[in-house]
PDB file of N, CA and C in Angstrom:
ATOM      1  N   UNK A   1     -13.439 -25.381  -9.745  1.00  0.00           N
ATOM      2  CA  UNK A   1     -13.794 -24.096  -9.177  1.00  0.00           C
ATOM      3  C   UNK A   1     -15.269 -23.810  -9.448  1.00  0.00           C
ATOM      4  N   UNK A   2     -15.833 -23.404  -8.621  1.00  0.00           N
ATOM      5  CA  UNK A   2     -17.289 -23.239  -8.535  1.00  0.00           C
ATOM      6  C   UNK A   2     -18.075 -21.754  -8.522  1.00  0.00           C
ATOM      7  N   UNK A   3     -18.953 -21.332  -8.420  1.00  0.00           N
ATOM      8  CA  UNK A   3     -19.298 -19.637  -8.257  1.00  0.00           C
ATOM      9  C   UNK A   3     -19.830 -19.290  -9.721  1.00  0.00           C
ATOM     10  N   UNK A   4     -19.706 -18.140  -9.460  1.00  0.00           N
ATOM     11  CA  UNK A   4     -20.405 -17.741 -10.754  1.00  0.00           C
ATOM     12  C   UNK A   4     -18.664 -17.357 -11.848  1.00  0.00           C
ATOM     13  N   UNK A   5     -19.059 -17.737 -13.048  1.00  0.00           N
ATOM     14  CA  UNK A   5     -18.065 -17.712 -13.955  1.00  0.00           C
ATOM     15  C   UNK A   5     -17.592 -16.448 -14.790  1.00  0.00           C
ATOM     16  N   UNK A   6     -16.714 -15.537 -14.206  1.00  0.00           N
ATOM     17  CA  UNK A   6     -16.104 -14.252 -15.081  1.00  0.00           C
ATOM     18  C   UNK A   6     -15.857 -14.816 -16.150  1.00  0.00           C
ATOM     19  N   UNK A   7     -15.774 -13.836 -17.171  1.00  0.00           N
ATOM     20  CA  UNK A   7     -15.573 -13.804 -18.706  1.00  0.00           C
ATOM     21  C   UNK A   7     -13.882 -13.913 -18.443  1.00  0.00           C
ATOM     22  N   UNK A   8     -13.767 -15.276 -19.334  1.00  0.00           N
ATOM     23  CA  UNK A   8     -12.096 -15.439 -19.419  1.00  0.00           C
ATOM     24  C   UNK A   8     -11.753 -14.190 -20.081  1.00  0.00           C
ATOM     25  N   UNK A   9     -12.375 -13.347 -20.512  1.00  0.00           N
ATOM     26  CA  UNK A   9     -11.226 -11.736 -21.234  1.00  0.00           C
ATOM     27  C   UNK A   9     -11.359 -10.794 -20.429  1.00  0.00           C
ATOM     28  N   UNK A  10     -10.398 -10.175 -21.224  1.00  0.00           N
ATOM     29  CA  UNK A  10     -10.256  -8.452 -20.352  1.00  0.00           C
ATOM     30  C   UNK A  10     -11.849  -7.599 -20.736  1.00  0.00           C
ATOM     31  N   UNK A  11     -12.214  -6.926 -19.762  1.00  0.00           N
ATOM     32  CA  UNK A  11     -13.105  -6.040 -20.114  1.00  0.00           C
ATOM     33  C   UNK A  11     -12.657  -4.374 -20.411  1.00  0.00           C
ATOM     34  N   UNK A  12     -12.838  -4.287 -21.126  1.00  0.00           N
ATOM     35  CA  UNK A  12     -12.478  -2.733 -21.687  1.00  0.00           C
ATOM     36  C   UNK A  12     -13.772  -1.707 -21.143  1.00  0.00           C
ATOM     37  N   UNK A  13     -13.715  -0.672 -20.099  1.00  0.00           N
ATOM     38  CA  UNK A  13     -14.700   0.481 -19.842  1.00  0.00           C
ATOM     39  C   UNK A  13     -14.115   1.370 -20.827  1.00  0.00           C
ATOM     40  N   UNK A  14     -14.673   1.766 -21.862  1.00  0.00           N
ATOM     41  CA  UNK A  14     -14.091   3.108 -23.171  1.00  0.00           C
ATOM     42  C   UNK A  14     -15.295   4.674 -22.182  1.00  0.00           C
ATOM     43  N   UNK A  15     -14.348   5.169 -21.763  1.00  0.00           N
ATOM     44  CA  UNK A  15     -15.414   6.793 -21.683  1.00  0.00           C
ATOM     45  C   UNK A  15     -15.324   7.613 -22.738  1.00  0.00           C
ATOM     46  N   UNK A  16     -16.255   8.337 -22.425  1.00  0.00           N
ATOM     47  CA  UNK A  16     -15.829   9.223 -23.691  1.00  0.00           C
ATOM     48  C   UNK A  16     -14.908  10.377 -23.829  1.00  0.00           C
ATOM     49  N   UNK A  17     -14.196  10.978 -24.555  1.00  0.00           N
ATOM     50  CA  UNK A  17     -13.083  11.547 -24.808  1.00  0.00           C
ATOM     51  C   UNK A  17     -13.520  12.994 -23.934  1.00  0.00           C
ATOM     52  N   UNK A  18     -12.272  13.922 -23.768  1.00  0.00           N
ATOM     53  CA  UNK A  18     -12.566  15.189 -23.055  1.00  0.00           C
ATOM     54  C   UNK A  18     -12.244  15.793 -24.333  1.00  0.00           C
ATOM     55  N   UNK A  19     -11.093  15.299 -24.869  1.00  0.00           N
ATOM     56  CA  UNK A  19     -10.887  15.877 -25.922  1.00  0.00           C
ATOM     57  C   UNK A  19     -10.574  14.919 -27.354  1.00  0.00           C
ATOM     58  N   UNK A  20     -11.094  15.893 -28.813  1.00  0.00           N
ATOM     59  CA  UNK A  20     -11.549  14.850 -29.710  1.00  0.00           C
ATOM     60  C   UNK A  20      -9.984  13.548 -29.516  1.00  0.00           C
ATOM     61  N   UNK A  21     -10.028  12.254 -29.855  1.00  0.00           N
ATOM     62  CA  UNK A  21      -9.741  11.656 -29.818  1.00  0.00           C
ATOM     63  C   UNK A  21      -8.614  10.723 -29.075  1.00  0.00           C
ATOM     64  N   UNK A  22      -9.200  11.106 -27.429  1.00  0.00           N
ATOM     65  CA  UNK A  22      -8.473  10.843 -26.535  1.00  0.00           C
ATOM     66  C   UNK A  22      -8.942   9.816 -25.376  1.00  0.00           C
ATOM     67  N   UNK A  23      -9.594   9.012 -25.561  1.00  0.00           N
ATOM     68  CA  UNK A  23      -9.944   7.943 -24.618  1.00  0.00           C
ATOM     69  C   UNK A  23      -9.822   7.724 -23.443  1.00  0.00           C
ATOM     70  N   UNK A  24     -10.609   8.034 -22.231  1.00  0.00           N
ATOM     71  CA  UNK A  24      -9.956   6.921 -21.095  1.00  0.00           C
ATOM     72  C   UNK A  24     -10.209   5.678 -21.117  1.00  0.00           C
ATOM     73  N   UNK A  25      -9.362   5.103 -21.063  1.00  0.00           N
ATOM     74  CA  UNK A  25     -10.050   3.081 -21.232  1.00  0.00           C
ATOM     75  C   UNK A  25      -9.424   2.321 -19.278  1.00  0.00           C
ATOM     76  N   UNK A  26     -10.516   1.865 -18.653  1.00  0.00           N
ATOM     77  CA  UNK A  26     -10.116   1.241 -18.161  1.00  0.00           C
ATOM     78  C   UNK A  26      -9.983  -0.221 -18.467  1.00  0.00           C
ATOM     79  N   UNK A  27      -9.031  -1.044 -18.558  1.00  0.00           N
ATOM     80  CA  UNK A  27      -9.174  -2.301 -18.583  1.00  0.00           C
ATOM     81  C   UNK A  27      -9.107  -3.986 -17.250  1.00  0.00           C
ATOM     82  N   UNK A  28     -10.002  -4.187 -17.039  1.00  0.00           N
ATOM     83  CA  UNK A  28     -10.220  -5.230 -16.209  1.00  0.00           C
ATOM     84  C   UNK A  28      -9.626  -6.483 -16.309  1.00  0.00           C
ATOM     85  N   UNK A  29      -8.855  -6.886 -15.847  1.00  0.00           N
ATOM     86  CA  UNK A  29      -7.988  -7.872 -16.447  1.00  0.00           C
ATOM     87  C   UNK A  29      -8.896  -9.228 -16.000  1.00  0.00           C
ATOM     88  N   UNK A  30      -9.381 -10.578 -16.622  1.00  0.00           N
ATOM     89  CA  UNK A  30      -9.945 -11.729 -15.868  1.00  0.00           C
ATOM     90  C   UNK A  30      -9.831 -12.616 -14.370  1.00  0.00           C
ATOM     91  N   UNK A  31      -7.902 -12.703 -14.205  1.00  0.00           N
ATOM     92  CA  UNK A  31      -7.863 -13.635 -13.831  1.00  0.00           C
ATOM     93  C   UNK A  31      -8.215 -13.160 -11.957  1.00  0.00           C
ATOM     94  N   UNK A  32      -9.130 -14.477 -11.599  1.00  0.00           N
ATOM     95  CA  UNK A  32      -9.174 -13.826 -10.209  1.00  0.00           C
ATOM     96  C   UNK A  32      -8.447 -13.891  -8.920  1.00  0.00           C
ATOM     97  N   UNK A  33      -7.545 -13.877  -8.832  1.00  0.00           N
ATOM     98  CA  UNK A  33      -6.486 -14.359  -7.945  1.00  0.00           C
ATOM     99  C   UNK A  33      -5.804 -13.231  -8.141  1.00  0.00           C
ATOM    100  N   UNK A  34      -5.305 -12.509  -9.353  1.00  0.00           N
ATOM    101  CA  UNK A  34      -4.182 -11.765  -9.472  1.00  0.00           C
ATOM    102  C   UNK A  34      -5.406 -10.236 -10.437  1.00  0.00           C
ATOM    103  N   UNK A  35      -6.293 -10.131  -9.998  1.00  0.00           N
ATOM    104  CA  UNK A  35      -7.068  -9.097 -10.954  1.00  0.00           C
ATOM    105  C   UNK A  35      -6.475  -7.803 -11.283  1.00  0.00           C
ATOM    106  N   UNK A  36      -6.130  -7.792 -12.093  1.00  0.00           N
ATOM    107  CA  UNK A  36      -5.302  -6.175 -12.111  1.00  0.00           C
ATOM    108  C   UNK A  36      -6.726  -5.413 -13.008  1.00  0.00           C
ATOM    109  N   UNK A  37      -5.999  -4.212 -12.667  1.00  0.00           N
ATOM    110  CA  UNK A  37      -6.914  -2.829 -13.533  1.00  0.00           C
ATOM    111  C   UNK A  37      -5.812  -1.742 -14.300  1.00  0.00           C
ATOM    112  N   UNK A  38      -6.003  -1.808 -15.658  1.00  0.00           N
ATOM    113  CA  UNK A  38      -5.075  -0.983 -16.360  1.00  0.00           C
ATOM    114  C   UNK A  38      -5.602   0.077 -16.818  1.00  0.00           C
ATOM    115  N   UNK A  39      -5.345   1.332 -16.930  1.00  0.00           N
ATOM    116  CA  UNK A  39      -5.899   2.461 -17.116  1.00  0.00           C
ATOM    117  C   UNK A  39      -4.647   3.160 -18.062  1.00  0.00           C
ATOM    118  N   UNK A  40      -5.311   3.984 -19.392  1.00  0.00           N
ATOM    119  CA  UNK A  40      -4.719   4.074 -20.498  1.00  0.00           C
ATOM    120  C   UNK A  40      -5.603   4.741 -20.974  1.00  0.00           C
ATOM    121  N   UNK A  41      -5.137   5.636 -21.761  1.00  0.00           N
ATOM    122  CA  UNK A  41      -5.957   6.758 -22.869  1.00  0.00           C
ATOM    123  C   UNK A  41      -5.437   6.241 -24.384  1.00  0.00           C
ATOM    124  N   UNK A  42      -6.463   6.276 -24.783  1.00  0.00           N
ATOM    125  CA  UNK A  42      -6.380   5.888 -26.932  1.00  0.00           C
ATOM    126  C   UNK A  42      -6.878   6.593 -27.433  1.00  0.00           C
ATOM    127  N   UNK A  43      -6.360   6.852 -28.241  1.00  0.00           N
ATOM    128  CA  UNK A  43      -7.477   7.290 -29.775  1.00  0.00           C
ATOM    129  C   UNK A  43      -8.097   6.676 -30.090  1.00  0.00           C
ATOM    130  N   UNK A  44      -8.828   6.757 -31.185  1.00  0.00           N
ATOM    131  CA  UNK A  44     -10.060   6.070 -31.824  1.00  0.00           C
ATOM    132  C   UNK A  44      -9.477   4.514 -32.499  1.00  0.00           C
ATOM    133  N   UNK A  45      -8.538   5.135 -33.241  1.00  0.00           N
ATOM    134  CA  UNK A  45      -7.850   3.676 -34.088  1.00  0.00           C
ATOM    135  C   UNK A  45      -7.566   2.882 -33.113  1.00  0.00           C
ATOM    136  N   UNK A  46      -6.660   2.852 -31.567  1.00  0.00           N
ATOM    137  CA  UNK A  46      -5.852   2.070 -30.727  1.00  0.00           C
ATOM    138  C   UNK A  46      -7.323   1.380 -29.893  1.00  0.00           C
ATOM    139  N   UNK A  47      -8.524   1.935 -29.664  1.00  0.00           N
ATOM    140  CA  UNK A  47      -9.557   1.363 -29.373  1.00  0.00           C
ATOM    141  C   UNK A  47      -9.694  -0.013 -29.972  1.00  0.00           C
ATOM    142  N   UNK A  48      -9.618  -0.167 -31.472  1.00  0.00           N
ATOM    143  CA  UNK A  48      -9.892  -1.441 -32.451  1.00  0.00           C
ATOM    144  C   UNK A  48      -9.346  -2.364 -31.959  1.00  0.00           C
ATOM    145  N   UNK A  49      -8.179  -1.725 -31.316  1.00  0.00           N
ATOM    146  CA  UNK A  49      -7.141  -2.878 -30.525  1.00  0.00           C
ATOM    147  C   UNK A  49      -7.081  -3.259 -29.355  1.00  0.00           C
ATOM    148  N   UNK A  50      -8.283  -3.060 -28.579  1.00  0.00           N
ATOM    149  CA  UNK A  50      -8.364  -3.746 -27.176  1.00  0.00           C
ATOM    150  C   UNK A  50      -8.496  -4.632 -27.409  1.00  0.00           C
ATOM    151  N   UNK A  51      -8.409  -5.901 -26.276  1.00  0.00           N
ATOM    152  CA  UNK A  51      -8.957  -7.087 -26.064  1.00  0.00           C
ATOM    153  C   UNK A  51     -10.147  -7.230 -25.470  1.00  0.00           C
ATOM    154  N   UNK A  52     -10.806  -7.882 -25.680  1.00  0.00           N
ATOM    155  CA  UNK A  52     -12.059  -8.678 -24.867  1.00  0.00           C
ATOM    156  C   UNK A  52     -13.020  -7.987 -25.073  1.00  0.00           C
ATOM    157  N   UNK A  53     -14.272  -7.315 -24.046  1.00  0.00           N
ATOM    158  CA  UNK A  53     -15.019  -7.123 -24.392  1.00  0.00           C
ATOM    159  C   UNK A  53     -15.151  -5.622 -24.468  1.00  0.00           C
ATOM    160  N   UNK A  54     -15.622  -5.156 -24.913  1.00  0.00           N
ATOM    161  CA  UNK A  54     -15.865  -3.214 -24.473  1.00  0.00           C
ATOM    162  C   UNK A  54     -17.109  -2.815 -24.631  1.00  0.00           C
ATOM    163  N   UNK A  55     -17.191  -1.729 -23.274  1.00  0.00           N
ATOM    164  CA  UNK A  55     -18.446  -1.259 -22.782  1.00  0.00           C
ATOM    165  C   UNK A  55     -17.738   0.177 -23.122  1.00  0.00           C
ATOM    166  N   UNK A  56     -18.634   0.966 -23.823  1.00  0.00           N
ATOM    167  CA  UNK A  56     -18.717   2.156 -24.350  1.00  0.00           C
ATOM    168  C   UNK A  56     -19.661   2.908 -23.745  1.00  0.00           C
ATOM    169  N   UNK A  57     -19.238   4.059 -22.494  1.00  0.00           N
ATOM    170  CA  UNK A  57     -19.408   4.751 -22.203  1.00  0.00           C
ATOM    171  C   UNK A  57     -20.546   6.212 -22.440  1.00  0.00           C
ATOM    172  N   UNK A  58     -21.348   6.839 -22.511  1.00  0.00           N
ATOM    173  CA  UNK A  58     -21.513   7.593 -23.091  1.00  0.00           C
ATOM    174  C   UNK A  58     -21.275   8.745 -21.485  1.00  0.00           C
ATOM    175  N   UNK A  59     -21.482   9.661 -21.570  1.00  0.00           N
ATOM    176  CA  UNK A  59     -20.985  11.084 -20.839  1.00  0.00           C
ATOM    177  C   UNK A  59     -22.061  10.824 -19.212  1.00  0.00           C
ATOM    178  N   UNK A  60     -23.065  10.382 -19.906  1.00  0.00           N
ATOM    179  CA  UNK A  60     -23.908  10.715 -18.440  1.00  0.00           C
ATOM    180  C   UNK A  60     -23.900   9.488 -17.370  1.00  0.00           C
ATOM    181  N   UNK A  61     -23.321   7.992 -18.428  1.00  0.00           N
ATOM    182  CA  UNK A  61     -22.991   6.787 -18.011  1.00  0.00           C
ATOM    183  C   UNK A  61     -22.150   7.063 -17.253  1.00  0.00           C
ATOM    184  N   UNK A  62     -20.961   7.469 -17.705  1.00  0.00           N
ATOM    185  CA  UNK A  62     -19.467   7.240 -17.290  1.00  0.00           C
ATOM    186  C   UNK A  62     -19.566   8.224 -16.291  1.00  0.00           C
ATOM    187  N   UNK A  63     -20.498   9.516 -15.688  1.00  0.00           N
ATOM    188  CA  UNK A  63     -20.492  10.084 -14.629  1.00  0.00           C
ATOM    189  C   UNK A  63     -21.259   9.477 -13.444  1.00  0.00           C
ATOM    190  N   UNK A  64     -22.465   8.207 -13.444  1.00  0.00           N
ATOM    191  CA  UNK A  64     -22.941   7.886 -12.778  1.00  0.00           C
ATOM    192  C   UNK A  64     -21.868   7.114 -12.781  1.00  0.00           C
ATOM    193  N   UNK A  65     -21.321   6.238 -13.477  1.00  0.00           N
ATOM    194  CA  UNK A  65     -20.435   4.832 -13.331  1.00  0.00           C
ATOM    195  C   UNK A  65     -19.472   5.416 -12.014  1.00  0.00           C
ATOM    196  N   UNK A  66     -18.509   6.257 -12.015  1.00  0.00           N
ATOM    197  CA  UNK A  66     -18.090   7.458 -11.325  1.00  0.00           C
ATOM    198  C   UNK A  66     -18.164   7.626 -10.338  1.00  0.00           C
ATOM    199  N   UNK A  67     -19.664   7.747  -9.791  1.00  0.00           N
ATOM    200  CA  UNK A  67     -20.167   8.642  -8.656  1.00  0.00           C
ATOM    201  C   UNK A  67     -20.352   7.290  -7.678  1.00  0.00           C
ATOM    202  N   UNK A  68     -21.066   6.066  -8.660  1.00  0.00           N
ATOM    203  CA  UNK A  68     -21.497   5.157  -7.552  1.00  0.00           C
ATOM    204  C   UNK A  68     -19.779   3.960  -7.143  1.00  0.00           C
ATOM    205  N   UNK A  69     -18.568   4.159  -8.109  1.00  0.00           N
ATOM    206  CA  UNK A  69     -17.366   3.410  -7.816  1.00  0.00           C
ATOM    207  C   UNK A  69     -17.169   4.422  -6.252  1.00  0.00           C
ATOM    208  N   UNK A  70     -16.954   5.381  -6.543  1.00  0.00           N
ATOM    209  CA  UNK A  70     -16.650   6.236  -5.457  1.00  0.00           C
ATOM    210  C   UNK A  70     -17.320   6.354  -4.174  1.00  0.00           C
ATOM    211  N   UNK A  71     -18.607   6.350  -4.295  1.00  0.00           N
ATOM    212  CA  UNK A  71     -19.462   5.910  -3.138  1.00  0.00           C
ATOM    213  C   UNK A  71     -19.143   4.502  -2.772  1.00  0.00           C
ATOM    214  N   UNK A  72     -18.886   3.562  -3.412  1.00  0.00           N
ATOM    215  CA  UNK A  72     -19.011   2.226  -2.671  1.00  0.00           C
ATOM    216  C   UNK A  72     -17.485   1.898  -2.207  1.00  0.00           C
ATOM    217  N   UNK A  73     -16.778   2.494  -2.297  1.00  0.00           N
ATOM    218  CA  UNK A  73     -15.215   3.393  -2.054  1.00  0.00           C
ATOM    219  C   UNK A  73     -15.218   3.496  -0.546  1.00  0.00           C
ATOM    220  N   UNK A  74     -16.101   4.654  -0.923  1.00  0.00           N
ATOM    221  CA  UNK A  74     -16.060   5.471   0.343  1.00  0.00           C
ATOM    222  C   UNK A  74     -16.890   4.963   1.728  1.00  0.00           C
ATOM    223  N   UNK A  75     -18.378   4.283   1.841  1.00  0.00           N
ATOM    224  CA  UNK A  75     -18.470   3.224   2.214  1.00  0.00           C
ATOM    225  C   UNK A  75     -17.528   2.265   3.023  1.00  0.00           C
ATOM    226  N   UNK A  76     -16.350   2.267   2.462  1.00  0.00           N
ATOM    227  CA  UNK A  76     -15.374   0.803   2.894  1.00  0.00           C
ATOM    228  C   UNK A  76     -15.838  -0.303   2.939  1.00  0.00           C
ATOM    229  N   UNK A  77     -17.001  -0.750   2.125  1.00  0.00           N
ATOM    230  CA  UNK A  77     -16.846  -2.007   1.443  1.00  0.00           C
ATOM    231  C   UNK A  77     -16.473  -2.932   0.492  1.00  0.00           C
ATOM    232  N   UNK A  78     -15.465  -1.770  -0.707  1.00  0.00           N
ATOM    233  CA  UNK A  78     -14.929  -2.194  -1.691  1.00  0.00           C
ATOM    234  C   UNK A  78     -13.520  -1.709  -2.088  1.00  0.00           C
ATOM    235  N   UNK A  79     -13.039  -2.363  -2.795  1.00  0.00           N
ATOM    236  CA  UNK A  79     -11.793  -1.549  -2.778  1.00  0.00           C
ATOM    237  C   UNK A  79     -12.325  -1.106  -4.448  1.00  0.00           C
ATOM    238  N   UNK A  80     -11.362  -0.383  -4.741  1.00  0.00           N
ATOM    239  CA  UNK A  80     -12.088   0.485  -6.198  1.00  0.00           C
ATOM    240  C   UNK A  80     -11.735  -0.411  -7.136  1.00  0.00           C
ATOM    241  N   UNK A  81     -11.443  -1.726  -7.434  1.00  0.00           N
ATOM    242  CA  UNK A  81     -11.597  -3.026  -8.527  1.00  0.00           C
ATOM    243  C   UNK A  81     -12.647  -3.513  -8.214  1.00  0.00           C
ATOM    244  N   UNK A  82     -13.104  -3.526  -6.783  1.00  0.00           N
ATOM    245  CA  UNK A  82     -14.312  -4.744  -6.141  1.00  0.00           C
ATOM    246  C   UNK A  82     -15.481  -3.439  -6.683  1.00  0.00           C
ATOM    247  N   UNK A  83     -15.453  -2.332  -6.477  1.00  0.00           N
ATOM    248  CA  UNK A  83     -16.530  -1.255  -6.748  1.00  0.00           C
ATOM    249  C   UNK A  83     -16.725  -1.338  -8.263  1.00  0.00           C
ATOM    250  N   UNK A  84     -15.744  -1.010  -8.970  1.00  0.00           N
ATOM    251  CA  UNK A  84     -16.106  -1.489 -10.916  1.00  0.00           C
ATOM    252  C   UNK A  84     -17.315  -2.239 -10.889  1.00  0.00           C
ATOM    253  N   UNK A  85     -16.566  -3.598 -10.261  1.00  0.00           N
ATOM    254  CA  UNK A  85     -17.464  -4.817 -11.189  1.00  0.00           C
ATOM    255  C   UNK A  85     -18.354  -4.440 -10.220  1.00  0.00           C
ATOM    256  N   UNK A  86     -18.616  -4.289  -8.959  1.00  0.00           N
ATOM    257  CA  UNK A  86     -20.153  -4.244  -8.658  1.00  0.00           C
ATOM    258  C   UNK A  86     -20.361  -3.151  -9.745  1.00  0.00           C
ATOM    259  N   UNK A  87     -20.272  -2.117  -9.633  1.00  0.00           N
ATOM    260  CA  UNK A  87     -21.783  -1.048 -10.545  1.00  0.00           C
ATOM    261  C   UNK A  87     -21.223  -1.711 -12.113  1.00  0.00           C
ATOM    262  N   UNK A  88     -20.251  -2.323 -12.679  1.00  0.00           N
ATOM    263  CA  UNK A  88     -20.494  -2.586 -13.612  1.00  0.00           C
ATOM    264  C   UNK A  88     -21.441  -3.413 -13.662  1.00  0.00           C
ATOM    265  N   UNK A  89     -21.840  -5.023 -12.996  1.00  0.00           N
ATOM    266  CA  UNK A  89     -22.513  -5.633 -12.843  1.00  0.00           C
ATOM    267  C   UNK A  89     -24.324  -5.169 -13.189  1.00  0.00           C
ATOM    268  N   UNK A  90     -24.798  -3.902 -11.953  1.00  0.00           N
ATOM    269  CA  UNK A  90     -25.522  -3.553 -12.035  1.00  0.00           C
ATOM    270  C   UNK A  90     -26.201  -2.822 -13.376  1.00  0.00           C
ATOM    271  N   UNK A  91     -24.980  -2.213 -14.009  1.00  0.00           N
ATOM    272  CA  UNK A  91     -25.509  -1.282 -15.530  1.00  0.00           C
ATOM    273  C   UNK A  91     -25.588  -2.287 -16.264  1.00  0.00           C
ATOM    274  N   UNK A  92     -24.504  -3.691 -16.545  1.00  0.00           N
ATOM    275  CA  UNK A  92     -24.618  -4.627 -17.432  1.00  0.00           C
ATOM    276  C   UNK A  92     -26.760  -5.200 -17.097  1.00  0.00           C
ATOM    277  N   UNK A  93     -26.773  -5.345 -15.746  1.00  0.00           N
ATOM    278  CA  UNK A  93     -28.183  -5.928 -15.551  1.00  0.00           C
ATOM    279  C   UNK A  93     -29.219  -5.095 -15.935  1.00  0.00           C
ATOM    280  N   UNK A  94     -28.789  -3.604 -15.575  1.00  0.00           N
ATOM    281  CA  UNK A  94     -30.321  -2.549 -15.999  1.00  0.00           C
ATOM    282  C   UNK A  94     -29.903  -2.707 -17.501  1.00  0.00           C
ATOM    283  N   UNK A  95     -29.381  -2.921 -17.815  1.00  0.00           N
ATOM    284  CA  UNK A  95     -29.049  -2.560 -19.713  1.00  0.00           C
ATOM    285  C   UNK A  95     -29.794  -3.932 -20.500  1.00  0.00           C
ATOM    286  N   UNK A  96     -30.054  -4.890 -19.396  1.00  0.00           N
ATOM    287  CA  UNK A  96     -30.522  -6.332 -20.115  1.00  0.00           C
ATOM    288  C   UNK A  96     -29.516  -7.322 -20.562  1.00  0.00           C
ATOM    289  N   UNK A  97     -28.580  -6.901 -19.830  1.00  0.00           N
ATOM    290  CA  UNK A  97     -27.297  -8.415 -19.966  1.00  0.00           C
ATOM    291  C   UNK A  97     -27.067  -8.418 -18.867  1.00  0.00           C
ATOM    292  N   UNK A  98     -27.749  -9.775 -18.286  1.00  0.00           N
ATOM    293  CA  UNK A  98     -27.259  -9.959 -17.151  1.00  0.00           C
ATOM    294  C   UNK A  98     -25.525 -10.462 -17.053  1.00  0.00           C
TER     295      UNK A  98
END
């Protein structure tokens, strides 16, 4: 298989809580054929226990992250898993990991 190579793990998006210790976590599952997206709220401790990698959110992140899944949504060029990894892609690149 050829292309560019996803991270064999789950990616964890952590936002930040609305209320103290309540998490939204989206999780990105690897495999690409069958990609699922799991969505789940934690506390602080059940965080320790994701898998793979986690991108931690802060308030003004997780509202742009947000605004541009939804725009590229709405668009109809993505479906809202294909919209993640694009703007995730993009924040991972402005942040200096490509």
């Amino acid at each position: 298989m050829s292309g560019k190579a996803l991270p064999n793990q789950p990616t964890c998006l952590i936002f930040p809580p609305d209320q103290p210790d309540d998490y939204e976590v989206i999780i990105l599952e690897p495999v690409v054929e069958n990609r699922t997206t799991l969505h789940k709220r934690c506390t602080k401790a059940e965080l320790k226990e994701l898998p793979g990698v986690q991108i931690v959110f802060s308030k003004e992140q997780a509202h742009l992250f947000r605004r541009k899944v939804d725009q590229g949504v709405k668009k109809g060029k993505a479906t809202k898993r294909e919209a993640m990894e694009q703007v995730l892609q993009e924040i991972l690149v402005s942040a200096g990991n490509p």
